[in-house]
C-alpha atoms as a PDB file:
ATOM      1  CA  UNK A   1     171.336  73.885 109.934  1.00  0.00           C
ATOM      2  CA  UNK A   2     169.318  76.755 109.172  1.00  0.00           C
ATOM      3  CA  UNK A   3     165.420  76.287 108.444  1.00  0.00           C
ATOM      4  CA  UNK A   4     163.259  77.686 105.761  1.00  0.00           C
ATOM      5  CA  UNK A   5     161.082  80.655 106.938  1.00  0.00           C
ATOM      6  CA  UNK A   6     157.092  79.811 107.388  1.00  0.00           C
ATOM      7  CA  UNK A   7     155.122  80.725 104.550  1.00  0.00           C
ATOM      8  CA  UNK A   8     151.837  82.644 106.262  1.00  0.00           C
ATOM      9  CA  UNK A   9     150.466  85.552 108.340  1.00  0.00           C
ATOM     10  CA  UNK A  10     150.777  86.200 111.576  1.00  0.00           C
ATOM     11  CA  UNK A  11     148.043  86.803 113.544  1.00  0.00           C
ATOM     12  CA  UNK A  12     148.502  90.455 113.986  1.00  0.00           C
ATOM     13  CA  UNK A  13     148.081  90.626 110.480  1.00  0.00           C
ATOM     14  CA  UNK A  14     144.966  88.973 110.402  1.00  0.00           C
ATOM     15  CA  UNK A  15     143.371  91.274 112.739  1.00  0.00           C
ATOM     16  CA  UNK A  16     144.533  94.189 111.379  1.00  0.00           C
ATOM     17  CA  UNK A  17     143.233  93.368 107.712  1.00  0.00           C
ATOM     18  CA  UNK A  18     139.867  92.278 109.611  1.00  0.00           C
ATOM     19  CA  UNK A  19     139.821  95.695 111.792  1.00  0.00           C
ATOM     20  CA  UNK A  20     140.296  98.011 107.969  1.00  0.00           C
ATOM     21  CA  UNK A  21     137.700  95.358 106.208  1.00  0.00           C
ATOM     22  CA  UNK A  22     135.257  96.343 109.119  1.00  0.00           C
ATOM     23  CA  UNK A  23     135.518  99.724 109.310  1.00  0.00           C
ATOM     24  CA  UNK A  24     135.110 100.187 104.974  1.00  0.00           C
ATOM     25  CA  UNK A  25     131.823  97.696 105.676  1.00  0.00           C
ATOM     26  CA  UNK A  26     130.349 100.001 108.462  1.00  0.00           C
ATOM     27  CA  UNK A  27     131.579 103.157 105.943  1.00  0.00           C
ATOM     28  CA  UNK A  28     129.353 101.695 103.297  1.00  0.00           C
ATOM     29  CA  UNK A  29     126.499 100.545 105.161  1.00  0.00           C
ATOM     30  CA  UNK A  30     125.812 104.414 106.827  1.00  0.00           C
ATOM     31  CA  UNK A  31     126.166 105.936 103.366  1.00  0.00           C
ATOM     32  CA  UNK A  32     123.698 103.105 101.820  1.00  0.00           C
ATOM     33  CA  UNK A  33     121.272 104.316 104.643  1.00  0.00           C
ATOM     34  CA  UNK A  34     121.526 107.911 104.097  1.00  0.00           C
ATOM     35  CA  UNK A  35     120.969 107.399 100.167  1.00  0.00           C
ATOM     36  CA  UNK A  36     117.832 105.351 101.197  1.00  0.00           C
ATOM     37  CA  UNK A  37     116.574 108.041 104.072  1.00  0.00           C
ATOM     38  CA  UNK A  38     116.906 110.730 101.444  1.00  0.00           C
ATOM     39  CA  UNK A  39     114.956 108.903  98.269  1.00  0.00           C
ATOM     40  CA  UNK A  40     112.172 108.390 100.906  1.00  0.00           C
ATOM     41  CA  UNK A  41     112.360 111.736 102.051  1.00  0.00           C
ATOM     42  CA  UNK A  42     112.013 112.831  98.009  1.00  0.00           C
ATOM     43  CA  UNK A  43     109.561 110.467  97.872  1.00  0.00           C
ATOM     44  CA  UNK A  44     107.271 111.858 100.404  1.00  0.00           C
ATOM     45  CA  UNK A  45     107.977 115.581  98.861  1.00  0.00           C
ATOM     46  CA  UNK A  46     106.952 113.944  95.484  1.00  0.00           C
ATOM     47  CA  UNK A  47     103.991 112.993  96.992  1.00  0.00           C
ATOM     48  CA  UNK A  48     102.871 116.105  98.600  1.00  0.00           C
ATOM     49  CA  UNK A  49     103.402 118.087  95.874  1.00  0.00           C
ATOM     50  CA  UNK A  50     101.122 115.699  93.986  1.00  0.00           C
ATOM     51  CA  UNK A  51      98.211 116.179  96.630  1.00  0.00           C
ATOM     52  CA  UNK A  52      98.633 119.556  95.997  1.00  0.00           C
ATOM     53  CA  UNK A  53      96.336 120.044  92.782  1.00  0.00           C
ATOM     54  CA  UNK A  54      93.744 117.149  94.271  1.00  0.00           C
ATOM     55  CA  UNK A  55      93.051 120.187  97.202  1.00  0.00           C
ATOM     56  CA  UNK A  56      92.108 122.820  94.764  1.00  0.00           C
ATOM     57  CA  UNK A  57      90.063 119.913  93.203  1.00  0.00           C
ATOM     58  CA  UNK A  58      88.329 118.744  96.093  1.00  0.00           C
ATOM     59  CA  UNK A  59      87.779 122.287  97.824  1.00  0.00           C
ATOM     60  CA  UNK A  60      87.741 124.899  94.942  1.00  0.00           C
ATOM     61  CA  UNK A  61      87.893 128.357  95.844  1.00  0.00           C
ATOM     62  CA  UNK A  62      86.016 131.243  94.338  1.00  0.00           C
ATOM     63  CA  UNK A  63      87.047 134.825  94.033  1.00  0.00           C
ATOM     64  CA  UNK A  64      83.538 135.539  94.988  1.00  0.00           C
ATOM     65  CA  UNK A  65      83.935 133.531  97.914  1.00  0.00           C
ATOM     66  CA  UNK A  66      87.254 134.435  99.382  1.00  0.00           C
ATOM     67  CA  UNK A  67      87.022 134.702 103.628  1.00  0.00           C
ATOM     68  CA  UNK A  68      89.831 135.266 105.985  1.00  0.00           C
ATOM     69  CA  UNK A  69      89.923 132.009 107.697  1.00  0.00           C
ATOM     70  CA  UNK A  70      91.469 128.038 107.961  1.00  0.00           C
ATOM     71  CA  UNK A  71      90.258 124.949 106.625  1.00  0.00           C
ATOM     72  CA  UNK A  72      91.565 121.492 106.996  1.00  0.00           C
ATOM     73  CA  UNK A  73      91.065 117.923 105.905  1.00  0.00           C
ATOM     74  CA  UNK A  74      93.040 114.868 105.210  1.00  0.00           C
ATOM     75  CA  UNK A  75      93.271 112.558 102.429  1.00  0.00           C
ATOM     76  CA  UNK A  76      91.745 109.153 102.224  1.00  0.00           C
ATOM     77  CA  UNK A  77      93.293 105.714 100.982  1.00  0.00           C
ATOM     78  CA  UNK A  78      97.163 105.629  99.980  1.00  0.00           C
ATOM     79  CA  UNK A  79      97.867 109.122 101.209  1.00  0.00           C
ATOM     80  CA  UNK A  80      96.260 108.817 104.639  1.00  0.00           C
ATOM     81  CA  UNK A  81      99.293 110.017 106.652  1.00  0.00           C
ATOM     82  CA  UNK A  82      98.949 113.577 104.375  1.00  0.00           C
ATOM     83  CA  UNK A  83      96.569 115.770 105.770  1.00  0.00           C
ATOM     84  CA  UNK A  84      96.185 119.759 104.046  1.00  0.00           C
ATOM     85  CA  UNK A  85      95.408 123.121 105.453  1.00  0.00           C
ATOM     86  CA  UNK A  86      94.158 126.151 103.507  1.00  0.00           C
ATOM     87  CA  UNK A  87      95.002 129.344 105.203  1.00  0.00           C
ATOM     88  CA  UNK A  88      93.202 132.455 103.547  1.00  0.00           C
ATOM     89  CA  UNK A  89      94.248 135.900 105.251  1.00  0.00           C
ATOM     90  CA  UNK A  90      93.682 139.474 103.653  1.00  0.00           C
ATOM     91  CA  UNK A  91      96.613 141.500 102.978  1.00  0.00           C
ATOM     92  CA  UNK A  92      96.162 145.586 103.579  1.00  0.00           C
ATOM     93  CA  UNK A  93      94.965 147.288 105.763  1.00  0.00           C
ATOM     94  CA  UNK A  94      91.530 148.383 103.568  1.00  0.00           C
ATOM     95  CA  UNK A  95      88.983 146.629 103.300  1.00  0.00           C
ATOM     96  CA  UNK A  96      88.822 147.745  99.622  1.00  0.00           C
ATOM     97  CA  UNK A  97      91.588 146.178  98.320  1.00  0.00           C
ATOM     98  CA  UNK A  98      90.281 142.628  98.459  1.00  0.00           C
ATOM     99  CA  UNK A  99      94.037 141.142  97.900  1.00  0.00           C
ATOM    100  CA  UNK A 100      94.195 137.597  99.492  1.00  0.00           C
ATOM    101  CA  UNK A 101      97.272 135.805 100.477  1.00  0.00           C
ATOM    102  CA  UNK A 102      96.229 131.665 100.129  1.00  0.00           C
ATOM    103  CA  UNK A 103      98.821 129.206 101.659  1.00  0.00           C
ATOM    104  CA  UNK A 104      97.635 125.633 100.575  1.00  0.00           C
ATOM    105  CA  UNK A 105      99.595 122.853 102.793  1.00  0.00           C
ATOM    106  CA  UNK A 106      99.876 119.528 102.229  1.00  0.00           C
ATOM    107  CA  UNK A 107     101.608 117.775 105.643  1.00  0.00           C
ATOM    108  CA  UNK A 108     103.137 114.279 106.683  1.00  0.00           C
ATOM    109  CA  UNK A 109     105.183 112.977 109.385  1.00  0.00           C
ATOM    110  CA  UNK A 110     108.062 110.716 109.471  1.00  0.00           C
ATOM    111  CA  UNK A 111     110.365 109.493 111.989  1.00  0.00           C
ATOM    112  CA  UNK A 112     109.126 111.897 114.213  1.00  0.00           C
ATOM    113  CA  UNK A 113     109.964 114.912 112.479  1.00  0.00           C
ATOM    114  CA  UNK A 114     106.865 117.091 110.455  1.00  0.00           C
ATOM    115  CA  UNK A 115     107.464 118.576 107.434  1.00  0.00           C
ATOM    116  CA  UNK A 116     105.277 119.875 104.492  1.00  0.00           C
ATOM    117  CA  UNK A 117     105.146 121.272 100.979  1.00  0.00           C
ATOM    118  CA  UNK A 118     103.058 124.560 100.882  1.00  0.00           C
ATOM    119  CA  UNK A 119     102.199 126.904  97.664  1.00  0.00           C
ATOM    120  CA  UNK A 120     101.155 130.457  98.586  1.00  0.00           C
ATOM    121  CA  UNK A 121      98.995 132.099  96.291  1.00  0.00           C
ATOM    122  CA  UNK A 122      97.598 135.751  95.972  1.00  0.00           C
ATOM    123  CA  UNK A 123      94.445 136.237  94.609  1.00  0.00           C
ATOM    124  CA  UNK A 124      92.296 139.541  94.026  1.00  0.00           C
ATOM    125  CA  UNK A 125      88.802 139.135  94.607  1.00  0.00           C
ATOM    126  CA  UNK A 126      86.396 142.501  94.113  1.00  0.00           C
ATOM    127  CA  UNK A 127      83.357 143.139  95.990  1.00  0.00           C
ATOM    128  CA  UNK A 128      81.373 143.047  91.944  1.00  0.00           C
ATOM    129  CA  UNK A 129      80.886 139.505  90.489  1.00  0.00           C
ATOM    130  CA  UNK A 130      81.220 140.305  87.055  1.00  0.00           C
ATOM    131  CA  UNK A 131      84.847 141.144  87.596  1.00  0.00           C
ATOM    132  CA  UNK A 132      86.075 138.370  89.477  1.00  0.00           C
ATOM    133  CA  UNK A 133      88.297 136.837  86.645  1.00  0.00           C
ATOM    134  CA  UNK A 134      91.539 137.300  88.119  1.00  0.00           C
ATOM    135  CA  UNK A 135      93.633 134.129  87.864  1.00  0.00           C
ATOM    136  CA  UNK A 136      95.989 133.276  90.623  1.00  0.00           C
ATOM    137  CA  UNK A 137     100.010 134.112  91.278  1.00  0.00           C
ATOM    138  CA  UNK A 138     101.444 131.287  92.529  1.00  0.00           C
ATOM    139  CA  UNK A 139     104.673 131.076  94.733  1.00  0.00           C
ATOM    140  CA  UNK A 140     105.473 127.123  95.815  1.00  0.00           C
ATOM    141  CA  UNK A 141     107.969 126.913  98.964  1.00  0.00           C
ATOM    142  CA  UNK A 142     108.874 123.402 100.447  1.00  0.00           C
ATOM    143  CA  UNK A 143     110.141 123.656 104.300  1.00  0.00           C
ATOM    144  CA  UNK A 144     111.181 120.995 106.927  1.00  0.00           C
ATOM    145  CA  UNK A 145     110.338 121.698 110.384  1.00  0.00           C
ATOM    146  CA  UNK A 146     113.007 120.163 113.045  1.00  0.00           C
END
């Protein structure tokens, strides 16, 4: 007498469906968590470009006032963990020229890495007042620092 074969799977099959189920999960959860890591990362990009404008607001610069030097300060409220730095250096070698390089950067950390979203500007400023109108030539450069 010959018996009817067992309807079912074996349990070899059952762990090898579980091992391909598991590895398509852990697939799906790393790509779900770089998606996330990057829209924060754009986030924080969005945001320091934003804080850009507010430094030029807060701590205006003149033609007539234009000095080699650094100045720094940080932001108060929401964007505490942005701070800024205004680097003004001269660019020639005479003292004539009065051509300014301005690098306005607006800084965070995350995850232990530093990064920032900087616009350089060059601005002319002539020894005479009355012909300081020159408006500013912008040049915006985001970088990541590793």
């Amino acid at each position: 007498m010959k018996t009817p074969p067992k309807a079912g799977l074996t349990l070899i099959e059952v762990m090898l469906a579980m091992a391909i189920l598991s590895l398509g999960l852990v697939v799906v959860v790393e790509g779900v968590g770089r998606c996330l890591a990057i829209a924060r990362a754009a986030r924080l990009y969005n945001q320091a470009h934003a804080l850009l404008p507010r430094v030029e607001l807060m701590n205006p610069l003149l033609n007539v006032e234009l000095q080699p030097g650094v100045e720094r300060g940080s932001f108060d409220g929401t964007f505490s963990d942005f701070s800024w730095e205004r680097e003004i250096s001269m660019i020639g070698e005479e003292e004539d020229d009065r051509l300014f390089e301005v690098r306005t950067r607006v800084s965070w950390s995350a995850r232990g890495k530093k990064a920032y979203e900087e616009v350089v500007e060059y601005r002319y400023s002539p020894l005479d007042e009355e012909t300081s109108t020159s408006p500013p030539t912008r040049s915006p450069t985001t970088r990541s620092d590793s």
